[in-house]
PDB file of N, CA and C in Angstrom:
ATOM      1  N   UNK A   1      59.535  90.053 -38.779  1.00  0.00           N
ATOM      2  CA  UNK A   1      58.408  89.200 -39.079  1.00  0.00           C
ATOM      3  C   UNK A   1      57.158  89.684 -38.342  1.00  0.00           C
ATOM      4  N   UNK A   2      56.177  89.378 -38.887  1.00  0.00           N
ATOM      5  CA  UNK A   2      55.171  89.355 -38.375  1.00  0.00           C
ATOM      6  C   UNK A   2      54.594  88.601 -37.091  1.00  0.00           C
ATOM      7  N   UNK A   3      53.680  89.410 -36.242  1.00  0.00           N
ATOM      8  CA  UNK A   3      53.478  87.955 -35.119  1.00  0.00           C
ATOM      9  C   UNK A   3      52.098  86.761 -35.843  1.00  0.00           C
ATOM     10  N   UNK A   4      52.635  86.101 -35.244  1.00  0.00           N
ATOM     11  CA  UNK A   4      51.466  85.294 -35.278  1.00  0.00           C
ATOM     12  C   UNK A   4      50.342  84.847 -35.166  1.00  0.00           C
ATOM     13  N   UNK A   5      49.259  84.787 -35.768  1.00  0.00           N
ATOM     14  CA  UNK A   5      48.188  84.868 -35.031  1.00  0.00           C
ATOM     15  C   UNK A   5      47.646  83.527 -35.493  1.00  0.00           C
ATOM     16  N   UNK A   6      46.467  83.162 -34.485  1.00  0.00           N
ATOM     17  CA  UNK A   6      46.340  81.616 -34.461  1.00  0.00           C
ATOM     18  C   UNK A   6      44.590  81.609 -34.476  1.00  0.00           C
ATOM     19  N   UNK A   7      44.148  80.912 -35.581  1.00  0.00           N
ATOM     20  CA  UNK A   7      42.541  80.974 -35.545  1.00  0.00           C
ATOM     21  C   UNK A   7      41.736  80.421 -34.727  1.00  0.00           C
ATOM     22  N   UNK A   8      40.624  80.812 -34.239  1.00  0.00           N
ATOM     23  CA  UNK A   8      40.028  80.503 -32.892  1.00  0.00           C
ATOM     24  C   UNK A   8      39.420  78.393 -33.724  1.00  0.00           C
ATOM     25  N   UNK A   9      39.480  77.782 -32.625  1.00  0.00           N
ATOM     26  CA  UNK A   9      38.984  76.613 -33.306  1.00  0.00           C
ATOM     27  C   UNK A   9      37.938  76.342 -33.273  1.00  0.00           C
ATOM     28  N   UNK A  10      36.927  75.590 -34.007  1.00  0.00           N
ATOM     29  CA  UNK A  10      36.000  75.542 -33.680  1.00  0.00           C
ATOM     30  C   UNK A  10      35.303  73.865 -33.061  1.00  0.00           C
ATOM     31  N   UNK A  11      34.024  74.225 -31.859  1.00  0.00           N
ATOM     32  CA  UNK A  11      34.351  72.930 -31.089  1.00  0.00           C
ATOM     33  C   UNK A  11      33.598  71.938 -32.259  1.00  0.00           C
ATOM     34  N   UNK A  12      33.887  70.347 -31.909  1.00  0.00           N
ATOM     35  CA  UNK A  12      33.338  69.558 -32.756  1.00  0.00           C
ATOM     36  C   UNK A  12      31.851  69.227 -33.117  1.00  0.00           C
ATOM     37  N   UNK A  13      31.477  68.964 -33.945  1.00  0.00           N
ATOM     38  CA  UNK A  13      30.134  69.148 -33.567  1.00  0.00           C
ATOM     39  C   UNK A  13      29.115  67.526 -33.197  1.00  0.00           C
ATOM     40  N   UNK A  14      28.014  67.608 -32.763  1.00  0.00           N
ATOM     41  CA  UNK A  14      28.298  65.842 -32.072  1.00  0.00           C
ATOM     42  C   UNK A  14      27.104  65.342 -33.603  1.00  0.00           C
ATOM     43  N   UNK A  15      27.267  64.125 -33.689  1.00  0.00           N
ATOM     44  CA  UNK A  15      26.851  63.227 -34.439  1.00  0.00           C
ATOM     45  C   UNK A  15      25.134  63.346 -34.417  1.00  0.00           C
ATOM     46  N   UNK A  16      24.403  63.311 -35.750  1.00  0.00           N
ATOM     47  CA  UNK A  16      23.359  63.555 -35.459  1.00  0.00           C
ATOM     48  C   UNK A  16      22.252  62.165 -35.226  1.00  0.00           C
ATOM     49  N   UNK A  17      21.407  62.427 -34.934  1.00  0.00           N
ATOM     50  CA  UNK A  17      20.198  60.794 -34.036  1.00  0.00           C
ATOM     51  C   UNK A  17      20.055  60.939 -35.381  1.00  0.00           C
ATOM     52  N   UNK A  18      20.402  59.098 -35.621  1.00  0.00           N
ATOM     53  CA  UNK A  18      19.962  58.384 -36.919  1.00  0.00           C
ATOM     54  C   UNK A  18      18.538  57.492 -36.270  1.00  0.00           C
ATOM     55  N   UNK A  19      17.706  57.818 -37.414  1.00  0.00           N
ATOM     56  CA  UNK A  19      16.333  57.605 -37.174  1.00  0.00           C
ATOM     57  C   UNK A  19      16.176  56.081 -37.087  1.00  0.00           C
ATOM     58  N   UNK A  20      15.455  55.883 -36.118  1.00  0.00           N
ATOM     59  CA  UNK A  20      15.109  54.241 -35.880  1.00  0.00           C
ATOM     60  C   UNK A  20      14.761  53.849 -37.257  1.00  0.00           C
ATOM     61  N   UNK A  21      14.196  52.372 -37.079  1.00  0.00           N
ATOM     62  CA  UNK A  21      13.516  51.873 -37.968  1.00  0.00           C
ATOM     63  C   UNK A  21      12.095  51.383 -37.928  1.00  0.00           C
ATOM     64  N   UNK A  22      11.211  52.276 -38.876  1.00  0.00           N
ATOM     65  CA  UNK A  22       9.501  51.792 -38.377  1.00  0.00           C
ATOM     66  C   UNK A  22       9.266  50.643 -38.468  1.00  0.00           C
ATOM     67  N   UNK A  23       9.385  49.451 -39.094  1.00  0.00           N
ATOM     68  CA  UNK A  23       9.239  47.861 -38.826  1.00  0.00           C
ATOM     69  C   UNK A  23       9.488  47.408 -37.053  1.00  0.00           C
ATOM     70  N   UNK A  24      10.742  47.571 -36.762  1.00  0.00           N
ATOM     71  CA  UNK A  24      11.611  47.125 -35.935  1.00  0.00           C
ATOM     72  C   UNK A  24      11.774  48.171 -34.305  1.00  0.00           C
ATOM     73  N   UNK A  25      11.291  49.190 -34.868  1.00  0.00           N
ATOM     74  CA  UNK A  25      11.462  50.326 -33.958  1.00  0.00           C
ATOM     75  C   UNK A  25      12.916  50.588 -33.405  1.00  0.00           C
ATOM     76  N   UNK A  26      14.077  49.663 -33.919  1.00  0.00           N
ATOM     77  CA  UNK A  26      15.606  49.978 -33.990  1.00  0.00           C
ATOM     78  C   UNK A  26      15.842  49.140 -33.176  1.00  0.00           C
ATOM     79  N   UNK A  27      15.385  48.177 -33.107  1.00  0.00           N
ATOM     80  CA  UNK A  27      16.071  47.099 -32.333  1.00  0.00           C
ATOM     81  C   UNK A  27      16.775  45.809 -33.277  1.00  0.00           C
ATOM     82  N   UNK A  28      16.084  46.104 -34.617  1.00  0.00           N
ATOM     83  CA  UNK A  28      16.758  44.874 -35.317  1.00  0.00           C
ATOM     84  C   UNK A  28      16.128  43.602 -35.656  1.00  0.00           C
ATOM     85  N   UNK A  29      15.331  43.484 -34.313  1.00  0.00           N
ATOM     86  CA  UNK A  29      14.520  42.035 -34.881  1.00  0.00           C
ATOM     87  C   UNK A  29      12.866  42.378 -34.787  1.00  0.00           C
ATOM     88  N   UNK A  30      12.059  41.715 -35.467  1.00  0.00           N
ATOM     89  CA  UNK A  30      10.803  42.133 -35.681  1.00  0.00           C
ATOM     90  C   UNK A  30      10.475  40.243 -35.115  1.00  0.00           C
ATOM     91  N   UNK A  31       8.683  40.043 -34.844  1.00  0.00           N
ATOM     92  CA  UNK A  31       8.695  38.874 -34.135  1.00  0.00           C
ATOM     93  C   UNK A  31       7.653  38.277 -35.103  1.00  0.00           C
ATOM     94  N   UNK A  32       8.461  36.931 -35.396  1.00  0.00           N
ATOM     95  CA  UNK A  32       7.909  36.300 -36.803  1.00  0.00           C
ATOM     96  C   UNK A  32       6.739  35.013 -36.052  1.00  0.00           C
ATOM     97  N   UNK A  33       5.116  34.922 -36.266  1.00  0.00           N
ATOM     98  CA  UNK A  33       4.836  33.577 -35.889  1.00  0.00           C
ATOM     99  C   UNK A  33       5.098  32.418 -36.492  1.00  0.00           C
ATOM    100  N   UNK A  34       5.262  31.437 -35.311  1.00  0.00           N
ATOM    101  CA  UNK A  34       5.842  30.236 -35.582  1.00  0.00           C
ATOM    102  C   UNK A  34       4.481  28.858 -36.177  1.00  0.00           C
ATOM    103  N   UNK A  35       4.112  28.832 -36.917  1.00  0.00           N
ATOM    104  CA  UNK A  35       2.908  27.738 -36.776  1.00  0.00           C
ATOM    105  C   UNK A  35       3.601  26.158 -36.950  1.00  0.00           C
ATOM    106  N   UNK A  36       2.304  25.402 -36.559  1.00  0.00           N
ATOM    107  CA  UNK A  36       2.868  24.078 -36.841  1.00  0.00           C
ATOM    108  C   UNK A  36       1.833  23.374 -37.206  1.00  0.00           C
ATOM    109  N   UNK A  37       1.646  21.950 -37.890  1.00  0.00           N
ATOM    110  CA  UNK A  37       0.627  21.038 -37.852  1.00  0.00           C
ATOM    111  C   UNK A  37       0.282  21.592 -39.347  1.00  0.00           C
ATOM    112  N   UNK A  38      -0.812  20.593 -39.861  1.00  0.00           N
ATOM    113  CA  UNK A  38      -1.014  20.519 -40.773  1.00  0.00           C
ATOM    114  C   UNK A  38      -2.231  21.459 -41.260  1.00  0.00           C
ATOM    115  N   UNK A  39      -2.741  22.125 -40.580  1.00  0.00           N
ATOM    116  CA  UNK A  39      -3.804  23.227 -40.534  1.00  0.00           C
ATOM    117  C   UNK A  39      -2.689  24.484 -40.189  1.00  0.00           C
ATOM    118  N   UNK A  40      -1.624  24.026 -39.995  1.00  0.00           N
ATOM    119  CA  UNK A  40      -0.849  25.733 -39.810  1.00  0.00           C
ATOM    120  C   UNK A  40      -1.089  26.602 -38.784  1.00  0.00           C
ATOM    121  N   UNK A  41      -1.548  26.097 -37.491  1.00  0.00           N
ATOM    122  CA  UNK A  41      -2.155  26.572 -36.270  1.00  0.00           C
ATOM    123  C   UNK A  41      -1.085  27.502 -35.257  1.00  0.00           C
ATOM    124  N   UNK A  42      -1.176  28.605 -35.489  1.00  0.00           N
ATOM    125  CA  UNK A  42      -0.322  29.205 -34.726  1.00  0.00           C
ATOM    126  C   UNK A  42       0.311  29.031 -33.584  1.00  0.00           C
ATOM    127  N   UNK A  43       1.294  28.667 -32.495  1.00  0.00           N
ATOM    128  CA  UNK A  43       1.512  28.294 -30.999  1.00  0.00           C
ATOM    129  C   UNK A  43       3.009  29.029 -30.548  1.00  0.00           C
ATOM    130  N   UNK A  44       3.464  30.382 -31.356  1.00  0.00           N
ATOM    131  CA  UNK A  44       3.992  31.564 -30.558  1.00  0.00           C
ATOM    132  C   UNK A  44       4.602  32.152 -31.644  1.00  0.00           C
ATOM    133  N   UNK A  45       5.593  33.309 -31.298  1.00  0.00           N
ATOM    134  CA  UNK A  45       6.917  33.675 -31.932  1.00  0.00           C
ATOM    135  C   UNK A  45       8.099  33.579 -31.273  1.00  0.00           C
ATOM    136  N   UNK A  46       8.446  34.111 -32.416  1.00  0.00           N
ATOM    137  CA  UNK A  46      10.239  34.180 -32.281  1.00  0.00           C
ATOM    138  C   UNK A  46      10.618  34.985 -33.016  1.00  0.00           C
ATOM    139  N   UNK A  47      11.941  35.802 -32.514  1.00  0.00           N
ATOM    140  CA  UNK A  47      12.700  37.187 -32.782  1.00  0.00           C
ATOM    141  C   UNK A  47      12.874  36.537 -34.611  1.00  0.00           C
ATOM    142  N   UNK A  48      12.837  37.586 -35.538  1.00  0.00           N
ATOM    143  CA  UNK A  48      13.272  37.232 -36.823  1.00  0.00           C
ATOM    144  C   UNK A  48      14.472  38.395 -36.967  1.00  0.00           C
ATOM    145  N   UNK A  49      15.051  38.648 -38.214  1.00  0.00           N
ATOM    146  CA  UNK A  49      15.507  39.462 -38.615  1.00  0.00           C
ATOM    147  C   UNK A  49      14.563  40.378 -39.092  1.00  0.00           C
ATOM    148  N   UNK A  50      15.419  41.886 -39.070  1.00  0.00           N
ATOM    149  CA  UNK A  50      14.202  42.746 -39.611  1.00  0.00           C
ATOM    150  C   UNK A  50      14.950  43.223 -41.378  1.00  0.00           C
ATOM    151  N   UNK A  51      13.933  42.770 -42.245  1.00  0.00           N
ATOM    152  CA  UNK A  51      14.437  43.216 -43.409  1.00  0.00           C
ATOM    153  C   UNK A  51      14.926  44.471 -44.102  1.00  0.00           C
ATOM    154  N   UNK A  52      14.267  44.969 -43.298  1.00  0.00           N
ATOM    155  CA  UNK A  52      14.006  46.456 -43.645  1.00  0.00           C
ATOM    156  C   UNK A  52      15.369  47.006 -43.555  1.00  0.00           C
ATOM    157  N   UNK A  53      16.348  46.733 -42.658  1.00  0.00           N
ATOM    158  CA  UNK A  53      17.260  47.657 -42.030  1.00  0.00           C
ATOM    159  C   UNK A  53      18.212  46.455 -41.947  1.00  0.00           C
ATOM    160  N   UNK A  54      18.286  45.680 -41.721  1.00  0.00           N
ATOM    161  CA  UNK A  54      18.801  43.904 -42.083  1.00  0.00           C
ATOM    162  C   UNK A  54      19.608  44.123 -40.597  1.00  0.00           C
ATOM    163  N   UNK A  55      18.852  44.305 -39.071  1.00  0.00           N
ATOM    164  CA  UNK A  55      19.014  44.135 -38.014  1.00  0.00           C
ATOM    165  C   UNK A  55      20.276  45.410 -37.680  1.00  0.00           C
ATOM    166  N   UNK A  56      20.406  46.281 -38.487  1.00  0.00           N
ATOM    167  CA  UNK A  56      21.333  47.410 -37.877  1.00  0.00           C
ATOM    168  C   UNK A  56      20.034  48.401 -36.880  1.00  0.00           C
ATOM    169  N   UNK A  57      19.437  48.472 -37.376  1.00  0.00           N
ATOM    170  CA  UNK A  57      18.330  49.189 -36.063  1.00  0.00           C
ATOM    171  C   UNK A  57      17.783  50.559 -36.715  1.00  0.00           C
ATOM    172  N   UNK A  58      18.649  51.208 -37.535  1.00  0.00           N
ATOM    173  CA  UNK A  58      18.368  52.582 -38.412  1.00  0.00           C
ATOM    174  C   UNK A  58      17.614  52.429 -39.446  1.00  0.00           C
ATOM    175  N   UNK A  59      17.251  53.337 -39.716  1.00  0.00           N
ATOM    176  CA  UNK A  59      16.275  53.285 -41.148  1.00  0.00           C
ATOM    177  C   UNK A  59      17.092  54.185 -42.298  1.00  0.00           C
ATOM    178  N   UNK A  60      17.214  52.753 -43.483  1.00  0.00           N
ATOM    179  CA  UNK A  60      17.591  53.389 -44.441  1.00  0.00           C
ATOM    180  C   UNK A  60      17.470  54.155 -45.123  1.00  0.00           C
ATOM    181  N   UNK A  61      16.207  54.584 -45.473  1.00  0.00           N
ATOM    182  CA  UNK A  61      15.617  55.533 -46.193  1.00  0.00           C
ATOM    183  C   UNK A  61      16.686  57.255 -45.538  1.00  0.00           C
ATOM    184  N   UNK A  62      16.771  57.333 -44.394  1.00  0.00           N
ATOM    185  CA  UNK A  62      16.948  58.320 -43.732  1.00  0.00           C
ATOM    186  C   UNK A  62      18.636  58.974 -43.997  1.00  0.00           C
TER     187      UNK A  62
END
């Protein structure tokens, strides 16, 4: 028989940077204002969901 020969392996290769998301900048939540009163007067925010990417942080397009 023949000897054996054994193919060199090759190393793994690492995962490539999935691109943020421009709304959200990859965090997921974008900051929605909150108004109140009957004139609709603004008085802060709060974290929303980000649509764009629906809070995974990546951008789909990509």
């Amino acid at each position: 028989m023949a000897p054996r020969t054994t193919k060199p392996t090759k190393p793994p290769t690492a995962p490539a940077e999935l691109a943020a998301c421009k709304p959200c900048g990859g965090t997921g939540n974008v900051p929605t204002t909150v108004r109140v009163g009957r004139k609709r007067r603004p008085v802060g925010q709060q974290d929303g969901l980000c649509l764009n990417c629906l809070g995974s942080g990546t951008d789909p397009d990509a």
